[in-house]
N, C-alpha and C. Protein backbone atom coordinates (compact mmCIF):
# COMPACT_ATOMS: atom_id res chain seq x y z
N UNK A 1 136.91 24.38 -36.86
CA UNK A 1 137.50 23.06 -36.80
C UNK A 1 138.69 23.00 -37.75
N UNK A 2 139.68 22.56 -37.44
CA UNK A 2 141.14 22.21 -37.71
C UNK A 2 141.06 21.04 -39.13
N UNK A 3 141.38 21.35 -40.30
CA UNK A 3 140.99 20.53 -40.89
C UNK A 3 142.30 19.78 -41.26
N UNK A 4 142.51 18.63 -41.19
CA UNK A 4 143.55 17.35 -41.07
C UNK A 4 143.66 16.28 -41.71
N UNK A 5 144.50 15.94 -42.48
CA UNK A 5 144.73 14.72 -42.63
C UNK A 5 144.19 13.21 -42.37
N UNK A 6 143.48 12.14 -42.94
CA UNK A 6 142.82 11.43 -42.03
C UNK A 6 144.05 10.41 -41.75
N UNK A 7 143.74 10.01 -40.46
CA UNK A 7 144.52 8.81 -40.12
C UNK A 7 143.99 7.28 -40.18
N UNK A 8 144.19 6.77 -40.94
CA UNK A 8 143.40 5.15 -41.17
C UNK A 8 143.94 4.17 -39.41
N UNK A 9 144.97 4.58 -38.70
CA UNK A 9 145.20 3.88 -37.90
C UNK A 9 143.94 4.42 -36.48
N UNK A 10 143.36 5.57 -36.19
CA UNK A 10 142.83 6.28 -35.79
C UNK A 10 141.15 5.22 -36.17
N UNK A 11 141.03 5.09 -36.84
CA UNK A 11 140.34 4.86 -37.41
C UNK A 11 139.84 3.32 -37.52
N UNK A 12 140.81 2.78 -37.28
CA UNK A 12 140.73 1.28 -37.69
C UNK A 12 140.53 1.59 -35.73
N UNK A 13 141.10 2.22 -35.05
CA UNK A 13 140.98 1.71 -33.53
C UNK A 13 139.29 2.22 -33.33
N UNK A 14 138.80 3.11 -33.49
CA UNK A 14 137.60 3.15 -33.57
C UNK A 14 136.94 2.00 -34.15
N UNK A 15 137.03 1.42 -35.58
CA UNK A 15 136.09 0.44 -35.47
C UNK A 15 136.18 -0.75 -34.72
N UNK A 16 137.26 -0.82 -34.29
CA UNK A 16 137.70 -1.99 -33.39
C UNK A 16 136.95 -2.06 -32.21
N UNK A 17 137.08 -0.99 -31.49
CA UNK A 17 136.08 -0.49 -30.04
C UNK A 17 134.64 -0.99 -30.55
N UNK A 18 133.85 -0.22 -31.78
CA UNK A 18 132.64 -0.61 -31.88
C UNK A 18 132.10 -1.58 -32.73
N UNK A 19 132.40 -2.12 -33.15
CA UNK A 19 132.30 -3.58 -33.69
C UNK A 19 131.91 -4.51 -33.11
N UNK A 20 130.63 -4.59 -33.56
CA UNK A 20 130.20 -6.10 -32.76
C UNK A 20 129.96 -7.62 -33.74
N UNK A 21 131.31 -8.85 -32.82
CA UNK A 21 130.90 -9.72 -33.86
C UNK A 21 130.49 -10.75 -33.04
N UNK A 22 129.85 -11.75 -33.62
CA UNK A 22 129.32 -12.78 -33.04
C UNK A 22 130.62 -13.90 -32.18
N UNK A 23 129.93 -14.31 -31.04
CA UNK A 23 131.45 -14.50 -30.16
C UNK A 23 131.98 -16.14 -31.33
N UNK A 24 131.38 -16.13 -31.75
CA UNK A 24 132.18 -18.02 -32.72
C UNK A 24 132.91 -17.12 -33.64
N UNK A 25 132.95 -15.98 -34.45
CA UNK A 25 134.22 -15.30 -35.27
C UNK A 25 135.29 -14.91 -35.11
N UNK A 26 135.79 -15.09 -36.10
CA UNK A 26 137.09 -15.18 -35.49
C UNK A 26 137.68 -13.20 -36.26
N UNK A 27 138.61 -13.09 -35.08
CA UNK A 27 139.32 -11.31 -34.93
C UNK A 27 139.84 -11.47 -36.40
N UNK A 28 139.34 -9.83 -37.27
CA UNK A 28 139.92 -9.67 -38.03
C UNK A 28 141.47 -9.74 -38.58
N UNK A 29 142.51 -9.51 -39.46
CA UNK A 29 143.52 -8.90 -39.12
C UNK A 29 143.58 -7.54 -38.46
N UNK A 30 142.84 -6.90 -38.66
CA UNK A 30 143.03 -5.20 -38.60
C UNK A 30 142.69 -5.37 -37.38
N UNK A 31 141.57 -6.17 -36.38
CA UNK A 31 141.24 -5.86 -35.02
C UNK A 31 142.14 -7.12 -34.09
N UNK A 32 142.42 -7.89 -34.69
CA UNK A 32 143.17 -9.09 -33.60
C UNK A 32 144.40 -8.57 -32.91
N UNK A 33 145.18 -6.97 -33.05
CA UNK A 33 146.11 -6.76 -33.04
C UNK A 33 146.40 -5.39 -31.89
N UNK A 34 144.42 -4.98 -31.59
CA UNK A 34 144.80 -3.79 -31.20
C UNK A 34 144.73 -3.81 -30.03
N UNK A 35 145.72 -3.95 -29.14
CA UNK A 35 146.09 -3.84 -27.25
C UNK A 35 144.81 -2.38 -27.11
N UNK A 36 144.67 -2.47 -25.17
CA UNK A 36 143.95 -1.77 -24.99
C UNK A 36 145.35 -0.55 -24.67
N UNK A 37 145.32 0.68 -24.68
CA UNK A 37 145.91 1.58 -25.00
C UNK A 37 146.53 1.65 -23.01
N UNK A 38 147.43 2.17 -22.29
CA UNK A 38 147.81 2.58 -21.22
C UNK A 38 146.85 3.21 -20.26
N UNK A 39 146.58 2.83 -18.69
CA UNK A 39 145.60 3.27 -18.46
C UNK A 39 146.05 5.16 -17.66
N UNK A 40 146.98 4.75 -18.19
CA UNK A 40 147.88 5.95 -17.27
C UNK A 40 149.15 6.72 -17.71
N UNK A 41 149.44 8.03 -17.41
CA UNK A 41 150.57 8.13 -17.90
C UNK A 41 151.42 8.57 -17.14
N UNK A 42 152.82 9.24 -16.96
CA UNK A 42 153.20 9.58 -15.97
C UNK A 42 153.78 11.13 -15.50
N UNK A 43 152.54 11.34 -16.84
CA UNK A 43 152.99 12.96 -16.99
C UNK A 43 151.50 13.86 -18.19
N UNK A 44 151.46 14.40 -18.04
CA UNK A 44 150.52 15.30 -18.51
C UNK A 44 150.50 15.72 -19.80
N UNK A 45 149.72 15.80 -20.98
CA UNK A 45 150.35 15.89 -22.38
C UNK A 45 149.85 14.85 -23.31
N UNK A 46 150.50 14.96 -24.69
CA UNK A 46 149.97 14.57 -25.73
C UNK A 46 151.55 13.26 -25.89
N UNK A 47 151.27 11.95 -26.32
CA UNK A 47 152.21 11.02 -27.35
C UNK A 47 152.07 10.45 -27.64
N UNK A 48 152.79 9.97 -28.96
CA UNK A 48 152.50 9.04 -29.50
C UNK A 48 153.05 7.90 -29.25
N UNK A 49 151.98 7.16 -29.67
CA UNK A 49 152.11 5.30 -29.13
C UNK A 49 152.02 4.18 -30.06
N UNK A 50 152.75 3.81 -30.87
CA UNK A 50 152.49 2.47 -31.37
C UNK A 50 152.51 1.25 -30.86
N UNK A 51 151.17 1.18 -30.94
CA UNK A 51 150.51 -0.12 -30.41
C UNK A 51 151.01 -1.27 -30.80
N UNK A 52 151.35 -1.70 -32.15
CA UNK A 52 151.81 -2.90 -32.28
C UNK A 52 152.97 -3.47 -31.08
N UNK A 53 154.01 -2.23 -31.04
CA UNK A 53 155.45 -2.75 -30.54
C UNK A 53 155.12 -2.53 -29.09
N UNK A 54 154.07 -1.95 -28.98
CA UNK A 54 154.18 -1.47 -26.98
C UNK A 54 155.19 -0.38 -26.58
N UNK A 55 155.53 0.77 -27.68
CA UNK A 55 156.67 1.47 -27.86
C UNK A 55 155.67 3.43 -27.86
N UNK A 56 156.74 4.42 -27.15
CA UNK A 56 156.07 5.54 -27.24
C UNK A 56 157.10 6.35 -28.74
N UNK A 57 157.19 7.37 -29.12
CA UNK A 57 158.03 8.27 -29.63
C UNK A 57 158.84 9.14 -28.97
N UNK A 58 159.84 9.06 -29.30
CA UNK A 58 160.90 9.74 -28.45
C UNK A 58 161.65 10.76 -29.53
N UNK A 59 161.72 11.99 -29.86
CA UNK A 59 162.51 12.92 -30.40
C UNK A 59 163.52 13.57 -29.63
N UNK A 60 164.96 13.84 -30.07
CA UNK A 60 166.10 14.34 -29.13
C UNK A 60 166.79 14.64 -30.00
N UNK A 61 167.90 15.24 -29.36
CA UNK A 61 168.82 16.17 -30.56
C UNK A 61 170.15 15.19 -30.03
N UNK A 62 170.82 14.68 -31.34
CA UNK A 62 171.86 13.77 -30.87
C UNK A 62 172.93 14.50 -31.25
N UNK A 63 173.80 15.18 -30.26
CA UNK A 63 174.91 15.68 -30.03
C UNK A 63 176.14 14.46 -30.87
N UNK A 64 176.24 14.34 -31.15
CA UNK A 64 177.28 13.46 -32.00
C UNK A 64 177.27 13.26 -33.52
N UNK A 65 176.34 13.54 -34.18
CA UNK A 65 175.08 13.83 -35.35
C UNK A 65 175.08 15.04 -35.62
N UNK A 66 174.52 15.79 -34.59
CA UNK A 66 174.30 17.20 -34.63
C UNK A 66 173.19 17.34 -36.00
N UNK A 67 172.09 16.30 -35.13
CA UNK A 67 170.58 16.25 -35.68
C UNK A 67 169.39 16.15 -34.96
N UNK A 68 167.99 15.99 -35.30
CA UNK A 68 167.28 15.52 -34.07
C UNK A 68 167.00 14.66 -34.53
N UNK A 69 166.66 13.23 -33.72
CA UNK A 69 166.27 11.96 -34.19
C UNK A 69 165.27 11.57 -33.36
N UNK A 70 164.15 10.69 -34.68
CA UNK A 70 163.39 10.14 -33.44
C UNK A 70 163.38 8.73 -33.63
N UNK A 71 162.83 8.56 -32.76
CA UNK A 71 162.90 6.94 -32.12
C UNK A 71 162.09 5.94 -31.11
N UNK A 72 162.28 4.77 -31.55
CA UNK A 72 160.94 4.50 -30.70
C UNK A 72 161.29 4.12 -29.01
N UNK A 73 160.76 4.07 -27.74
CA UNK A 73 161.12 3.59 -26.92
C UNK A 73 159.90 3.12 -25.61
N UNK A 74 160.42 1.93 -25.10
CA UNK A 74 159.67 1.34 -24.81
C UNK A 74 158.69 2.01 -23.29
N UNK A 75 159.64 2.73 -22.59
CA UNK A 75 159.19 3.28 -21.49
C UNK A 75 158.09 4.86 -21.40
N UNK A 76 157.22 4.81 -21.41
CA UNK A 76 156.61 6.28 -20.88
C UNK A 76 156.91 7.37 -20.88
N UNK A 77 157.88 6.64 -20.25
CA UNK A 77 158.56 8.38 -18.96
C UNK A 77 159.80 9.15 -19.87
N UNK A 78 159.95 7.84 -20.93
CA UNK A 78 160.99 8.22 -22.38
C UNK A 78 160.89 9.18 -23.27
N UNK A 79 159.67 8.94 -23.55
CA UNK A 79 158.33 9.47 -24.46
C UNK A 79 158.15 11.08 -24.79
N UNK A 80 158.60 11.33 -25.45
CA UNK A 80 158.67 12.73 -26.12
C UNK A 80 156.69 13.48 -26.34
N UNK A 81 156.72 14.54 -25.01
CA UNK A 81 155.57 14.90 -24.51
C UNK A 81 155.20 16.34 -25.33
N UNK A 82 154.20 16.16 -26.24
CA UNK A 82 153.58 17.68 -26.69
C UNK A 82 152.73 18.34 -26.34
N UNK A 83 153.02 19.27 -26.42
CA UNK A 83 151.98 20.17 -25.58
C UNK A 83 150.73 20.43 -26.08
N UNK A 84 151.11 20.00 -27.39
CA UNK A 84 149.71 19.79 -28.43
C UNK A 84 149.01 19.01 -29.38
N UNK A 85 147.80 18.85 -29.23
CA UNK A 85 147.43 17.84 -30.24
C UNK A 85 147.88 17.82 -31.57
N UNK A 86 147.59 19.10 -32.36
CA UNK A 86 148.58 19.30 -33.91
C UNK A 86 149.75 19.18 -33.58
N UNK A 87 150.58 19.42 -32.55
CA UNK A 87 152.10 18.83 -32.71
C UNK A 87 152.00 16.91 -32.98
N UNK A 88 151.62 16.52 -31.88
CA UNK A 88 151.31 14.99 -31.55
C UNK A 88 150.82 14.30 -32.89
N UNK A 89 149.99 14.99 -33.69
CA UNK A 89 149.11 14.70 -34.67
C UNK A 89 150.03 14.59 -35.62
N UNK A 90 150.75 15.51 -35.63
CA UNK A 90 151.61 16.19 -37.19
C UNK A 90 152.77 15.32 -36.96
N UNK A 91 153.36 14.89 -35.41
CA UNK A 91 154.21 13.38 -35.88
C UNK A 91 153.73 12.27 -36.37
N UNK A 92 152.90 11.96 -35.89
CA UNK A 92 151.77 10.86 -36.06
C UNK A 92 151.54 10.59 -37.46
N UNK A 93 151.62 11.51 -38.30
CA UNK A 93 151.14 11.18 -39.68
C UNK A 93 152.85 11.36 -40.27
N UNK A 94 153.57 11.65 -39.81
CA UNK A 94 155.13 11.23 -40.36
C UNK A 94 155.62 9.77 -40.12
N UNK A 95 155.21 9.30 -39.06
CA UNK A 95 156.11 8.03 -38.74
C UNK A 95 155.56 6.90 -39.88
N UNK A 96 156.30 5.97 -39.83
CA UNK A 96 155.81 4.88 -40.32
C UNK A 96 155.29 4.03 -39.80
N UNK A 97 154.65 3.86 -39.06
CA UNK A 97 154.44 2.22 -38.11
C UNK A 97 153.31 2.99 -37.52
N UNK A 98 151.97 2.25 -37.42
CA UNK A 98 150.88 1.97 -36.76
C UNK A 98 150.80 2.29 -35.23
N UNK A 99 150.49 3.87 -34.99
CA UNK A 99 150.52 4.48 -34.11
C UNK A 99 149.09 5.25 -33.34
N UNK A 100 149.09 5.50 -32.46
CA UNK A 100 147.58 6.49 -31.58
C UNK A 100 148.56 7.47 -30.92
N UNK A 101 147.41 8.47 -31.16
CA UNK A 101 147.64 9.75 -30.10
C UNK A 101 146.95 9.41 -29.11
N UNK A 102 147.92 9.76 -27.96
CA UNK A 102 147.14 9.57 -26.70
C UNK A 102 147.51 10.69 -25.95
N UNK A 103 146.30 11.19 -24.55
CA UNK A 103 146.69 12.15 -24.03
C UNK A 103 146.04 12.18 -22.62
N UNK A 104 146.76 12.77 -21.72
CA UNK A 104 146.53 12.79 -20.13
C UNK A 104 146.35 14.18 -19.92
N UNK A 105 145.30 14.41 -19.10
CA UNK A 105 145.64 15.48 -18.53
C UNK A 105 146.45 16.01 -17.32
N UNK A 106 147.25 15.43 -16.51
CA UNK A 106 148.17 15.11 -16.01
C UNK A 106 148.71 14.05 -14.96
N UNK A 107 149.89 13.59 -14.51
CA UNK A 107 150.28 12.73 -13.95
C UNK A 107 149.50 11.85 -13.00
N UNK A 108 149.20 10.58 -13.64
CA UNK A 108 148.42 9.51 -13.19
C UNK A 108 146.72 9.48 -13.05
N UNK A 109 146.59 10.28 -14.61
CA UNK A 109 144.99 10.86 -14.70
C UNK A 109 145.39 9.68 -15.90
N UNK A 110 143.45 9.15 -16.36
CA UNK A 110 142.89 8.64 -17.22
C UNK A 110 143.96 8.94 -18.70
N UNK A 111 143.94 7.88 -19.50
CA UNK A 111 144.20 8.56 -20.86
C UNK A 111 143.57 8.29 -21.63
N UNK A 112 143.39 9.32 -22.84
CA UNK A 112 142.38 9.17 -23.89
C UNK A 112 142.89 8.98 -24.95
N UNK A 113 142.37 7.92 -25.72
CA UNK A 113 142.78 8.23 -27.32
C UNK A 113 142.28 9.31 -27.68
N UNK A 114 142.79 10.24 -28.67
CA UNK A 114 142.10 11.47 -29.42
C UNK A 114 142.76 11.48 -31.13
N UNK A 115 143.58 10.44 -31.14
CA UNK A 115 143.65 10.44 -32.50
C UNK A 115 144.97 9.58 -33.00
């Protein structure tokens, strides 16, 4: 087993899923916030998703710069696709903003959170 970094956002979506509160309480901050994740993707692979904005990660090399930048964007199909979970993972714990790994096994299959 791959030993990693923990992710508190990973984490907070797990307790969110299993948490049971009585229906008169009212949603935490940490759980009032978390959308249910895409039921689909449109391509096969690992990305990342921050949930707050409804936004995927997008990395590209900007010819004008002559850097790679990443960035957030709102569409899917935008979405900068890894081929691996430690890639996906290892952005995931760089960005700043409240993000899930999500992953398909390919075009218009189930997606899973995995981290």
């Amino acid at each position: 087993m791959t030993d990693r970094p923990f992710r508190e956002d990973y984490q907070r979506w797990l307790d969110a899923r299993t948490q049971v509160r009585p229906a008169t309480a009212a949603p935490s901050a940490d759980t009032a916030t978390m959308p249910e994740p895409p039921t689909a993707l449109p391509f096969g692979g690992y990305v990342v998703w921050f949930h707050e904005s409804d936004t995927y990660l997008d990395i590209r090399f900007d010819h004008h710069r002559f850097e790679i930048v990443t960035q957030q964007v709102p569409d899917a199909r935008e979405a900068f696709v890894f081929e691996s979970f430690d890639a996906a993972y290892g952005h995931a714990l760089d960005v700043g903003d409240r993000c899930l790994v999500l992953f398909a096994e390919a075009e218009g299959m189930p997606v899973s959170v995995v981290g």
